[in-house]
PDB file of N, CA and C in Angstrom:
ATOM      1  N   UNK A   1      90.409 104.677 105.573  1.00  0.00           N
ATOM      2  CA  UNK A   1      90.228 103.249 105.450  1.00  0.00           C
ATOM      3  C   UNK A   1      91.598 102.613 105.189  1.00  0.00           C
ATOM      4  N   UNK A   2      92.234 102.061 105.991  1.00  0.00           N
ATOM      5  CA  UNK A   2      93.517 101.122 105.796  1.00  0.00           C
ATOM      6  C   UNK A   2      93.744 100.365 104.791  1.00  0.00           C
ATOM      7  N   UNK A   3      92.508  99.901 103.970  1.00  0.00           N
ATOM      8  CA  UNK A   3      92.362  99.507 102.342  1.00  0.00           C
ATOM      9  C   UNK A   3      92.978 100.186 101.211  1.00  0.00           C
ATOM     10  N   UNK A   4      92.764 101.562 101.867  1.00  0.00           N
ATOM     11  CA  UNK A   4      93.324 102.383 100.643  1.00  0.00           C
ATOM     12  C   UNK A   4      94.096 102.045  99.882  1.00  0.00           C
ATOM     13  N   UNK A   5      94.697 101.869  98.343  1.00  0.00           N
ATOM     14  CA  UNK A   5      95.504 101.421  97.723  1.00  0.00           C
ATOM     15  C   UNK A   5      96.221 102.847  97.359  1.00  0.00           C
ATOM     16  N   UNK A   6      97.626 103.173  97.903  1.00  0.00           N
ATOM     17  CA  UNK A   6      98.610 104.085  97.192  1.00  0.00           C
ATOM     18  C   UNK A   6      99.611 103.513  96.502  1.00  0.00           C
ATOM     19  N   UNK A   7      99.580 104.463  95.839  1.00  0.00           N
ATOM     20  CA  UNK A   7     100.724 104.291  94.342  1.00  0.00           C
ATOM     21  C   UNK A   7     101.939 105.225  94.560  1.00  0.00           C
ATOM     22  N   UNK A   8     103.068 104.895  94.814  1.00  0.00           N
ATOM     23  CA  UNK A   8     104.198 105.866  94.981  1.00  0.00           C
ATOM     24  C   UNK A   8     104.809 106.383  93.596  1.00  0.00           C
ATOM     25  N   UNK A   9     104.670 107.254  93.709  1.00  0.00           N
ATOM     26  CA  UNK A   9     105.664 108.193  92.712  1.00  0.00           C
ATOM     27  C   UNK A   9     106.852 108.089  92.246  1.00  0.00           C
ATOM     28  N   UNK A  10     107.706 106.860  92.919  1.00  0.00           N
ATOM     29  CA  UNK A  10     108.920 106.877  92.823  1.00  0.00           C
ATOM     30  C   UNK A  10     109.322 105.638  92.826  1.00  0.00           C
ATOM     31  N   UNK A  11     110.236 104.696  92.584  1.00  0.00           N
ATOM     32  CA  UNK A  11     110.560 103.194  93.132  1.00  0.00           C
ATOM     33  C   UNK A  11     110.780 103.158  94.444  1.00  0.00           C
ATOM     34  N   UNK A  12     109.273 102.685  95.050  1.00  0.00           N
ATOM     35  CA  UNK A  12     109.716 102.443  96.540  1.00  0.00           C
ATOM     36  C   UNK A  12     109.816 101.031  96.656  1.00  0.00           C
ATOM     37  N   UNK A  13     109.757 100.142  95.436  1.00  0.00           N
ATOM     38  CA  UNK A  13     109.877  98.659  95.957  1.00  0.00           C
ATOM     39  C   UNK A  13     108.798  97.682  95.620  1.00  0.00           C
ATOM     40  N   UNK A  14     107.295  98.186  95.226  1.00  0.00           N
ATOM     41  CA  UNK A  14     106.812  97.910  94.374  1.00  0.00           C
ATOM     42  C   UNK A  14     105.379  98.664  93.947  1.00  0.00           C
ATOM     43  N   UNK A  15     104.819  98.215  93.269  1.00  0.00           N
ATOM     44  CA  UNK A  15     103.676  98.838  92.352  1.00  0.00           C
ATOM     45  C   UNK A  15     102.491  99.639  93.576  1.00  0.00           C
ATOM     46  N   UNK A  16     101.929  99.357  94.169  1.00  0.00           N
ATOM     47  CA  UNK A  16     101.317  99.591  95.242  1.00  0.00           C
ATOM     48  C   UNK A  16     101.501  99.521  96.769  1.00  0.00           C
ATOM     49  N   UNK A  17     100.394  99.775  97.315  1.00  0.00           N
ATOM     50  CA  UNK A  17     100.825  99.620  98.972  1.00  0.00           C
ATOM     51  C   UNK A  17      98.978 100.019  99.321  1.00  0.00           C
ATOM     52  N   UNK A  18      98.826  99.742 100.877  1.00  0.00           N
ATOM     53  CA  UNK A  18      97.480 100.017 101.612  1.00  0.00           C
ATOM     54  C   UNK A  18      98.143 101.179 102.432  1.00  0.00           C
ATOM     55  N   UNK A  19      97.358 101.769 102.735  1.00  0.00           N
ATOM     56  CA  UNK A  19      97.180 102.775 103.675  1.00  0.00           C
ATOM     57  C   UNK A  19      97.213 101.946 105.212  1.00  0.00           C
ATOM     58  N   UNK A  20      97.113 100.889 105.276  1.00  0.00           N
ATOM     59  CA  UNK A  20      96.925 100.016 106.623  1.00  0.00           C
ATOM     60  C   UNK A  20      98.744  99.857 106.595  1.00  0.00           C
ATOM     61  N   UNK A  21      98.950  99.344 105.473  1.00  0.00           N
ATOM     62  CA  UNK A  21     100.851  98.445 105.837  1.00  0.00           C
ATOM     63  C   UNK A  21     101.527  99.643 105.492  1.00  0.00           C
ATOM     64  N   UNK A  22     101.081 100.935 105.298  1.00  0.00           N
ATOM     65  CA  UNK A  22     102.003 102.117 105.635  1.00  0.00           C
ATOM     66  C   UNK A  22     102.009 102.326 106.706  1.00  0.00           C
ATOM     67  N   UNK A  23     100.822 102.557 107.059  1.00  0.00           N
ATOM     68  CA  UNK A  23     101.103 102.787 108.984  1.00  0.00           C
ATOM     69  C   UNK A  23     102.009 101.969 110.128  1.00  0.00           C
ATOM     70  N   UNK A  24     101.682 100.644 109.862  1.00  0.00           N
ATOM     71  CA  UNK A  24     102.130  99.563 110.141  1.00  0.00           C
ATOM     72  C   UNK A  24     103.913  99.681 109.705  1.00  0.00           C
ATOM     73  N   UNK A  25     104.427 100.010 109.035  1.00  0.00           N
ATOM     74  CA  UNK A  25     105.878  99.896 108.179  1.00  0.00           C
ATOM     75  C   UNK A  25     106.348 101.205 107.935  1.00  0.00           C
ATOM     76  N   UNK A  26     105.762 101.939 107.750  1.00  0.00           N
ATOM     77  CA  UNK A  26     106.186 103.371 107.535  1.00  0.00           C
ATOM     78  C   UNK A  26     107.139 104.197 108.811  1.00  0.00           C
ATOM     79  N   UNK A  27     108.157 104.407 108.805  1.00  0.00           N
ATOM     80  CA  UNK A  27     108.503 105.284 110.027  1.00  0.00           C
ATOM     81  C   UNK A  27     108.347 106.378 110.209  1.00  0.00           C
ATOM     82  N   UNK A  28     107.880 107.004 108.778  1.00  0.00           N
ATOM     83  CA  UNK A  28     107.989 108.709 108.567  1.00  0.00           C
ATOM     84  C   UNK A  28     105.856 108.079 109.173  1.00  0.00           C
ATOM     85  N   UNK A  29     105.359 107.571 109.453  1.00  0.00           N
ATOM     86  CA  UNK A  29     104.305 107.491 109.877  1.00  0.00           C
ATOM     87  C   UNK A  29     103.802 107.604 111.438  1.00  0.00           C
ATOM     88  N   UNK A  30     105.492 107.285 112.059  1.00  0.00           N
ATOM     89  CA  UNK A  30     104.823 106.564 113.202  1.00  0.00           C
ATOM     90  C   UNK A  30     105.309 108.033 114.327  1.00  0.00           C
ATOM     91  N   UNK A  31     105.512 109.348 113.621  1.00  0.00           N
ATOM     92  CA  UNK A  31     105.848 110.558 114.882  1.00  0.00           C
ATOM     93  C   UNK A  31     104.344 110.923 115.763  1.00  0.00           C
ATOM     94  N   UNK A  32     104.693 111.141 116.662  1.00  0.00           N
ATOM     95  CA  UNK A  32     103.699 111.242 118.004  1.00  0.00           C
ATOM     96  C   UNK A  32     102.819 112.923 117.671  1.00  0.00           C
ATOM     97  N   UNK A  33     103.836 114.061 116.845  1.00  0.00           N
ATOM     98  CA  UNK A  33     103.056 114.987 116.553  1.00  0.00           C
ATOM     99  C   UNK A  33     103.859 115.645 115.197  1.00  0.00           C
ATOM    100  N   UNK A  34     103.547 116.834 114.538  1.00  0.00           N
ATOM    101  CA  UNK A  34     103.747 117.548 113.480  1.00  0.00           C
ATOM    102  C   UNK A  34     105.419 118.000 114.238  1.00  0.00           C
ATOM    103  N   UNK A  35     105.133 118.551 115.233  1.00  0.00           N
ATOM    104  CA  UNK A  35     106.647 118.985 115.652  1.00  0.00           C
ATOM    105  C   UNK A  35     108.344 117.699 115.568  1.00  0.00           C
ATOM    106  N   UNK A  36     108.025 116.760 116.001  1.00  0.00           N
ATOM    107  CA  UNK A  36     108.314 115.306 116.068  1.00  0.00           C
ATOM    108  C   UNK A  36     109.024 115.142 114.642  1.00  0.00           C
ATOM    109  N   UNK A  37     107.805 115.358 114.111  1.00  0.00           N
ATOM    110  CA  UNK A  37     108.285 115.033 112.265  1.00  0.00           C
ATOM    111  C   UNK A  37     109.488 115.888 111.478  1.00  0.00           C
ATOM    112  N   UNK A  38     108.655 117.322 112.146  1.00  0.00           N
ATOM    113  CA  UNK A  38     109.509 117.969 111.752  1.00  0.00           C
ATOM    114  C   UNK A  38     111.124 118.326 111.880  1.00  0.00           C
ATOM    115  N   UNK A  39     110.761 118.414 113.209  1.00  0.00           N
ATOM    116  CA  UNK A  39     112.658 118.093 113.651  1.00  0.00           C
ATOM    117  C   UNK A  39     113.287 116.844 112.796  1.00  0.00           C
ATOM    118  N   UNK A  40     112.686 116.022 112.607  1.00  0.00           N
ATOM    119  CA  UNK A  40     113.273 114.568 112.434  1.00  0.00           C
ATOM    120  C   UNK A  40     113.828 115.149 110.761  1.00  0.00           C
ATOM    121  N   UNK A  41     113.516 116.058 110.123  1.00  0.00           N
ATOM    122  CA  UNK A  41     113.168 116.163 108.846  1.00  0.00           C
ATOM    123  C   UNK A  41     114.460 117.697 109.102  1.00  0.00           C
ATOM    124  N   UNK A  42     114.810 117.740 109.631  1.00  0.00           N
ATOM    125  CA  UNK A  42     115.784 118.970 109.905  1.00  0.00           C
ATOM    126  C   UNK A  42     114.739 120.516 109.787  1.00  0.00           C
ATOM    127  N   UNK A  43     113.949 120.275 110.575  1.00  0.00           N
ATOM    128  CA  UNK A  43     113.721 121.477 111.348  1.00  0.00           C
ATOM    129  C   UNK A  43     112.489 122.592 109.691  1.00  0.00           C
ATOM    130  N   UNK A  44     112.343 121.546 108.939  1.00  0.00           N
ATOM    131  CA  UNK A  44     111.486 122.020 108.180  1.00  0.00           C
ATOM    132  C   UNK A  44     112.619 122.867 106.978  1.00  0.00           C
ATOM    133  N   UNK A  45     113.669 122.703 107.020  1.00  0.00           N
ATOM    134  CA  UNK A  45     114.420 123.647 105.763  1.00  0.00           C
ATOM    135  C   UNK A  45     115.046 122.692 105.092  1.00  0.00           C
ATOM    136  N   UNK A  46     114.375 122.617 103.836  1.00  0.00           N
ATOM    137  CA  UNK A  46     114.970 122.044 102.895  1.00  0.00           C
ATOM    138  C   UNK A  46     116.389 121.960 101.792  1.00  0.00           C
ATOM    139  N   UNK A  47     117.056 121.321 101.750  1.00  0.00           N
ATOM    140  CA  UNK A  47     118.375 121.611 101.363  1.00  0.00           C
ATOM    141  C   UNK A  47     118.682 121.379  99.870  1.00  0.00           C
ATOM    142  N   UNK A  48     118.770 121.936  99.072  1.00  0.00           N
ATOM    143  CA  UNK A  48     118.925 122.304  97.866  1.00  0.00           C
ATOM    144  C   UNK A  48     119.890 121.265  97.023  1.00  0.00           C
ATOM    145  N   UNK A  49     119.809 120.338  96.254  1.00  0.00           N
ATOM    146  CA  UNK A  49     120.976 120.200  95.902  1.00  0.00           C
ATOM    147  C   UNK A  49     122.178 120.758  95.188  1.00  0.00           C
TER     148      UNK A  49
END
């Protein structure tokens, strides 16, 4: 349901958000498949600080 109300974990800017204006605004939302994402994300290996 695009209603959904999420709460980010972190300061993303403010207190809430919908599940509708993430999709809508989100870019890490908008990859065509799991592979897509992943590359975009360096290939799934996470870098340590």
């Amino acid at each position: 349901d695009d209603q959904t109300l999420l709460f980010p974990g972190h300061n993303y800017g403010g207190p809430f958000s919908t599940l509708g204006d993430e999709k809508r605004q989100n870019p890490f939302l908008r990859f065509a498949s799991l592979g897509d994402f992943l590359r975009a994300m360096g290939g799934g290996r996470i870098v340590l600080p």
